[in-house]
Protein backbone atom coordinates (compact mmCIF):
# COMPACT_ATOMS: atom_id res chain seq x y z
CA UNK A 1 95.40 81.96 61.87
CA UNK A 2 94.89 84.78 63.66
CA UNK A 3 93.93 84.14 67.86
CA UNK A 4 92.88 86.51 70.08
CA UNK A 5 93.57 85.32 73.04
CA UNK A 6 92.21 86.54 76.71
CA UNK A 7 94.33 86.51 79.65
CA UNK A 8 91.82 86.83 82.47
CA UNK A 9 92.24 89.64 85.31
CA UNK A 10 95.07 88.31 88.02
CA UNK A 11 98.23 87.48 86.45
CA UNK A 12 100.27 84.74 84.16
CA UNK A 13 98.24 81.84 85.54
CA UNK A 14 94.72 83.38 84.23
CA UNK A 15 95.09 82.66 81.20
CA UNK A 16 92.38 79.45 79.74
CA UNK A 17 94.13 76.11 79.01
CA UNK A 18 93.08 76.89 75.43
CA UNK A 19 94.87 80.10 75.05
CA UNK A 20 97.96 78.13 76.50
CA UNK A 21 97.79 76.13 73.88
CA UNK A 22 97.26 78.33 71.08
CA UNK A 23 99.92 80.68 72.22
CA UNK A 24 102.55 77.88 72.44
CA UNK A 25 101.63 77.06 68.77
CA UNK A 26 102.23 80.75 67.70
CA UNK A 27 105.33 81.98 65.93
CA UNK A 28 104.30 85.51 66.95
CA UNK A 29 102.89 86.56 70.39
CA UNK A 30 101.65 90.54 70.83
CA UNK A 31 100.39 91.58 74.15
CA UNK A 32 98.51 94.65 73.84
CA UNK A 33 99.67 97.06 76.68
CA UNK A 34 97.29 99.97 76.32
CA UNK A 35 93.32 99.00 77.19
CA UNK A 36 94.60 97.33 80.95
CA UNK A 37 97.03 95.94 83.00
CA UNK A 38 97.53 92.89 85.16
CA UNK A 39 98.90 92.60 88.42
CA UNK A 40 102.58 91.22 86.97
CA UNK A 41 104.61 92.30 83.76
CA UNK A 42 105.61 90.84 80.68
CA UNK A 43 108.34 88.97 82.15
CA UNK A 44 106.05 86.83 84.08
CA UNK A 45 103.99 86.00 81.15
CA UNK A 46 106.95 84.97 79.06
CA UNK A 47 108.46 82.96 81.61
CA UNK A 48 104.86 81.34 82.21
CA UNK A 49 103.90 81.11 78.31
CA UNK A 50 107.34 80.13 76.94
CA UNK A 51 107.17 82.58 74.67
CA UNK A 52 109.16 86.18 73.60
CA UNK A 53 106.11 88.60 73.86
CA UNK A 54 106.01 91.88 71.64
CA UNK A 55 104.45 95.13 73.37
CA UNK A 56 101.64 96.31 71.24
CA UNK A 57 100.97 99.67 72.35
CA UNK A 58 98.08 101.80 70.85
CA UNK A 59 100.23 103.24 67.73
CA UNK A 60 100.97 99.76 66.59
CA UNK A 61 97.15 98.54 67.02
CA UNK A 62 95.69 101.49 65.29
CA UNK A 63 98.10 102.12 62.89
CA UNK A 64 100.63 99.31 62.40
CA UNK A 65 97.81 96.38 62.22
CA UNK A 66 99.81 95.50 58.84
CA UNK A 67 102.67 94.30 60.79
CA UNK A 68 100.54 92.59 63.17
CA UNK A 69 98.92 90.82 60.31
CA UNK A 70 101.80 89.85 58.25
CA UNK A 71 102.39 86.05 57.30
CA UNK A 72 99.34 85.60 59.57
CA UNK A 73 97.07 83.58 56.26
CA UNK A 74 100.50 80.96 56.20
CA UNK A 75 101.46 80.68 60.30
CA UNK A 76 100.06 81.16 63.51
CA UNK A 77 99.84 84.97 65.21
CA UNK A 78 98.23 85.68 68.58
CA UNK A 79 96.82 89.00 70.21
CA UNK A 80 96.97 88.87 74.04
CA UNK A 81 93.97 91.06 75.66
CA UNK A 82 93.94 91.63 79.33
CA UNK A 83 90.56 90.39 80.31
CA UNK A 84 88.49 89.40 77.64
CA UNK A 85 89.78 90.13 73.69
CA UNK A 86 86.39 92.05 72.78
CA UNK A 87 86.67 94.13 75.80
CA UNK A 88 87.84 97.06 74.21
CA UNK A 89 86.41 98.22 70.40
CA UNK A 90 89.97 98.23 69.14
CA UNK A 91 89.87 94.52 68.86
CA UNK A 92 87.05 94.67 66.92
CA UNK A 93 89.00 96.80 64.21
CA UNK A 94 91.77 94.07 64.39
CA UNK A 95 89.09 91.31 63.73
CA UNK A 96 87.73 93.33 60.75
CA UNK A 97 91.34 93.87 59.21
CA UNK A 98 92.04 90.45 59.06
CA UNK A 99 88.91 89.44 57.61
CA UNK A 100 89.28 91.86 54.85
CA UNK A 101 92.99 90.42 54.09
CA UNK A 102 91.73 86.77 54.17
CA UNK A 103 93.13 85.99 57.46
CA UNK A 104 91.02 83.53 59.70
CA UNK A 105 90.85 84.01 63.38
CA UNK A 106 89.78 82.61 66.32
CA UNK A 107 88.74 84.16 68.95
CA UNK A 108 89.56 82.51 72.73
CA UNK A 109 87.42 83.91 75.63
CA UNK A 110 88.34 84.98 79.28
CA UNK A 111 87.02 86.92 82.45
CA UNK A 112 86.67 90.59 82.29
CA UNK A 113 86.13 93.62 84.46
CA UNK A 114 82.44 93.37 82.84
CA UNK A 115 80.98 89.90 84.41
CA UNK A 116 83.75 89.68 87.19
CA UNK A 117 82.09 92.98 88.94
CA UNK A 118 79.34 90.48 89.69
CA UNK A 119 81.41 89.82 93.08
CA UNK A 120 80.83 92.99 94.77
CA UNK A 121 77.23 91.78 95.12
CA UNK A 122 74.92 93.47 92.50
CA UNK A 123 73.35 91.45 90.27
CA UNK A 124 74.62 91.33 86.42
CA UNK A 125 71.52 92.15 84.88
CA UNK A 126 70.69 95.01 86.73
CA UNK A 127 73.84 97.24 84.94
CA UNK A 128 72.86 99.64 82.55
CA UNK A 129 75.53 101.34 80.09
CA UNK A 130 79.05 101.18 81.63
CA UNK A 131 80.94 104.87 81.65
CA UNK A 132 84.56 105.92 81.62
CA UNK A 133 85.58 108.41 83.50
CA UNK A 134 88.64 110.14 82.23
CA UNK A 135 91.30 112.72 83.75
CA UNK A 136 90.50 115.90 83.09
CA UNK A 137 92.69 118.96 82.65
CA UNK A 138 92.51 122.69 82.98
CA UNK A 139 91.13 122.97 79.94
CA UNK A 140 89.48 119.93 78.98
CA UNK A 141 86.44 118.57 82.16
CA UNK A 142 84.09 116.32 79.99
CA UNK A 143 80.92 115.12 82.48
CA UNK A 144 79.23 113.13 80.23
CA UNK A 145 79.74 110.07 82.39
CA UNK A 146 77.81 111.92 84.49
CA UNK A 147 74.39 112.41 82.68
CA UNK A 148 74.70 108.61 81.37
CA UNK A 149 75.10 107.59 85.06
CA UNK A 150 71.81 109.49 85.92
CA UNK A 151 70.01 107.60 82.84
CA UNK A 152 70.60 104.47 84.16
CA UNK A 153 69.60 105.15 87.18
CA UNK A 154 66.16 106.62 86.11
CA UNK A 155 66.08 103.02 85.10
CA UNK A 156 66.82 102.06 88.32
CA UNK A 157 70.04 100.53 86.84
CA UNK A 158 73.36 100.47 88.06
CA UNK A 159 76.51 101.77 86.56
CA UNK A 160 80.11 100.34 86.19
CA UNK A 161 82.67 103.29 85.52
CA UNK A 162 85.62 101.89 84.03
CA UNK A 163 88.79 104.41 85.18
CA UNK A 164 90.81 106.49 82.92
CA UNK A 165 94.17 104.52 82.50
CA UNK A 166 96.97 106.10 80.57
CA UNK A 167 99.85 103.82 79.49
CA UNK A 168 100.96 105.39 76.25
CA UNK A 169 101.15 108.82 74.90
CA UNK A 170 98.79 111.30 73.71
CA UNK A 171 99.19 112.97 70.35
CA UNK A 172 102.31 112.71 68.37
CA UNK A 173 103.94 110.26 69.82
CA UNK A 174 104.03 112.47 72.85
CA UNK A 175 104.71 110.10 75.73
CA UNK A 176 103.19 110.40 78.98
CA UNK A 177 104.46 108.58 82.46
CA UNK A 178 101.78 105.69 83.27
CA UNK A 179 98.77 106.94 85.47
CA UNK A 180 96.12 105.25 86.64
CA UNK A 181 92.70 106.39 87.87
CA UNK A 182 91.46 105.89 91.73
CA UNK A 183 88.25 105.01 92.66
CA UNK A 184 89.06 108.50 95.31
CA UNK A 185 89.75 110.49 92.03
CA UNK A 186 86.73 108.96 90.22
CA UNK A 187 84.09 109.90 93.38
CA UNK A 188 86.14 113.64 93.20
CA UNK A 189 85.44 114.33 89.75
CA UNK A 190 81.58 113.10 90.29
CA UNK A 191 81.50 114.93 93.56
CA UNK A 192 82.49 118.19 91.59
CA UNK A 193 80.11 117.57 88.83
CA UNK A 194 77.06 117.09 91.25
CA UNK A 195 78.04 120.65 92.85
CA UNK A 196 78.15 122.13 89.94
CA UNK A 197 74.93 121.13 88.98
CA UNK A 198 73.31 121.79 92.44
CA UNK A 199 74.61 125.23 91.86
CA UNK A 200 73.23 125.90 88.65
CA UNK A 201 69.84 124.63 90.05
CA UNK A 202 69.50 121.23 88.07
CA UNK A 203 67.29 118.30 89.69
CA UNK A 204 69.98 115.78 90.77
CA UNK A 205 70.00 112.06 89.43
CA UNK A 206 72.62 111.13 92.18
CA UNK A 207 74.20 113.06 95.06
CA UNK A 208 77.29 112.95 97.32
CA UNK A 209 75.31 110.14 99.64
CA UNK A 210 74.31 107.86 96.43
CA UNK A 211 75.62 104.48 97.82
CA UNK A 212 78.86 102.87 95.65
CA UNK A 213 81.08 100.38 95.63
CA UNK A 214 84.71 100.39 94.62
CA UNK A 215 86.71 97.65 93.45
CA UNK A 216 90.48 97.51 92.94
CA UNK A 217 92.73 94.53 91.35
CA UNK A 218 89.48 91.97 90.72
CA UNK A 219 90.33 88.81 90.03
CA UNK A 220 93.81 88.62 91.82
CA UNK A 221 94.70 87.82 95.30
CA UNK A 222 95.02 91.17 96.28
CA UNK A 223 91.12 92.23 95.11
CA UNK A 224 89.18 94.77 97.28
CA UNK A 225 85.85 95.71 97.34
CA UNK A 226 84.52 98.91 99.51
CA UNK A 227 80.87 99.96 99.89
CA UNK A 228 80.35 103.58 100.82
CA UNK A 229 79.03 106.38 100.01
CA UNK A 230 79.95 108.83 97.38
CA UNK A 231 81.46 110.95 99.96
CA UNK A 232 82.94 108.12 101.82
CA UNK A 233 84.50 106.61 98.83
CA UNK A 234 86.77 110.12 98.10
CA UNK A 235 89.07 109.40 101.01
CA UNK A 236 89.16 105.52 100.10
CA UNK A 237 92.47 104.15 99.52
CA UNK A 238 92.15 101.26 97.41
CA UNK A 239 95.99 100.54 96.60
CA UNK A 240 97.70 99.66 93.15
CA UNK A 241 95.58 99.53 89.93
CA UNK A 242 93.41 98.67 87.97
CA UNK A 243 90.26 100.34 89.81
CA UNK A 244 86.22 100.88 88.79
CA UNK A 245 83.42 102.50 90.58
CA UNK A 246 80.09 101.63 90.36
CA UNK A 247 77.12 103.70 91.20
CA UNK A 248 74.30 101.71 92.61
CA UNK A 249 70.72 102.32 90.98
CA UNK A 250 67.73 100.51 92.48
CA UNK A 251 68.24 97.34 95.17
CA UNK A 252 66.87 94.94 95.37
CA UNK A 253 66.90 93.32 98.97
CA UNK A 254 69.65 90.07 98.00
CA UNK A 255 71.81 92.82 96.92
CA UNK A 256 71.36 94.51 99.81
CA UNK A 257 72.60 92.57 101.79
CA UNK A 258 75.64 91.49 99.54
CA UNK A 259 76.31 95.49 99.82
CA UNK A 260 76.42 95.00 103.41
CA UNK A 261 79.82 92.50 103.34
CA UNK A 262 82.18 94.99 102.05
CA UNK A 263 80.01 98.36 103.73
CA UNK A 264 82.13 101.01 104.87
CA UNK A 265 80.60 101.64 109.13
CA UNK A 266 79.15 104.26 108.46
CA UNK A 267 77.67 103.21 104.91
CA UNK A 268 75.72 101.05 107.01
CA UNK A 269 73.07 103.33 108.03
CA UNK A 270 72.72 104.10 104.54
CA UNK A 271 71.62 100.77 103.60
CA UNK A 272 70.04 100.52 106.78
CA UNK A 273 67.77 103.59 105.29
CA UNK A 274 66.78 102.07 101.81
CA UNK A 275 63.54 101.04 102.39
CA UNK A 276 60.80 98.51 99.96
CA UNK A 277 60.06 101.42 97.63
CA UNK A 278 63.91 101.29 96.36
CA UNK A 279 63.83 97.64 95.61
CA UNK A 280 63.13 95.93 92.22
CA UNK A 281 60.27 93.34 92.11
């Protein structure tokens, strides 16, 4: 049997009593180390689990799945996700492999970034399609988070931008140091996007006073959650990773007031400002 196995968001102690189980029954145990991080390292886990854990980074997922596979029809293999194991489309490609060899799998649910966003106050069912935003370079400054941002919100929808992380390497085994994404570098690169467009006279879906909330770290005991502006949230320091922004669309008053909790001062007035036209029925 194949399991794949989420671990939650915090750290060793996240995982469901399930996935203990399973992963004590395993004679192999992968963690992928590519889509997300939690707030401890592989030590912790293996002195939690009881288990030797083997890195999976991207070039073993994507290329290697063989090895991950192997013996997998005659013993017990799991595949630990940060978050939830169908969070990333990778897993999906794993899931697909081992069908096609013969292998069954099993697939053992946690939280994730996607329903545990919930606690900075807007309301599930009011996201539209969720973004990344990536680092650009000199010669490489996609902004097509941008124009799916302004969809949802002509939807009145709200939009969870999940931040560039880079853990791995790029190209040819072509290793990079780990960086993570801000929720201050994510508002920047928006920021920059919106000027651009003001300059080249294009009507505006959001602008540098759109009200946003960061998050950093949900689901551990160090979590934070910031409501500001898009201005406001550029000189935000939210700490260690992992970090999303989410661009509000339309409010509706419960919301609101949830904003209000975690409102930067002066992000105050702009709530203060939204008034019954903005809500939803």
């Amino acid at each position: 049997m194949l399991y794949l196995i989420g671990l939650g968001l915090g750290d060793a102690t996240d995982i469901t009593v399930k996935g203990l189980q399973a992963v004590k029954s395993c004679s192999r145990v992968y963690l992928e180390a590519y889509t997300s991080i939690l707030t401890v390292g592989k030590e912790a886990l293996e002195e939690y689990y009881g288990k030797q854990l083997i890195l999976a980074d991207r070039d073993l997922v994507e290329q290697g799945a063989d090895q991950i596979l192997e013996d997998a029809d005659v013993t017990d293999v799991a595949f630990l996700v940060v978050g939830d194991p169908f969070g990333a489309t990778t897993h999906s490609d794993l899931v697909l492999r081992a069908v096609n060899a013969g292998i069954p799998y099993k697939v053992i649910h946690n939280a994730s970034v996607m329903n545990a966003v919930g606690c900075c106050g807007l309301q599930l069912y009011n996201f539209g399609e969720t973004v990344s935003v990536v680092f650009w370079t000199e010669t490489w400054r996609p902004e097509s988070f941008y124009d799916k941002i302004c969809k949802n919100r002509t939807a009145g929808l709200h939009t969870l931008c999940l931040e560039s992380l880079v853990t791995d390497f790029r190209g040819k085994k072509i290793y990079e140091p780990p960086r993570f994404m801000t929720v201050s570098q994510a508002a920047d690169q928006l920021i920059q996007v919106i000027q651009r467009r003001r300059e080249e006279g294009e009507e505006l879906g959001m602008t540098e006073d759109t009200v946003c909330v960061g998050v950093a770290r949900l689901g551990s005991d160090e979590q934070k959650i910031r409501v500001g502006t898009l201005n406001q949230l550029v000189s935000c320091d939210l700490g260690a990773p992992l970090h999303s922004l989410v661009i509000t669309g339309r409010l509706h008053p419960l919301e609101v007031d949830m904003l209000r909790v975690n409102a930067e001062p002066n992000a105050l007035e702009n709530l203060h400002m939204i008034d019954s036209s903005t809500y939803t029925s």
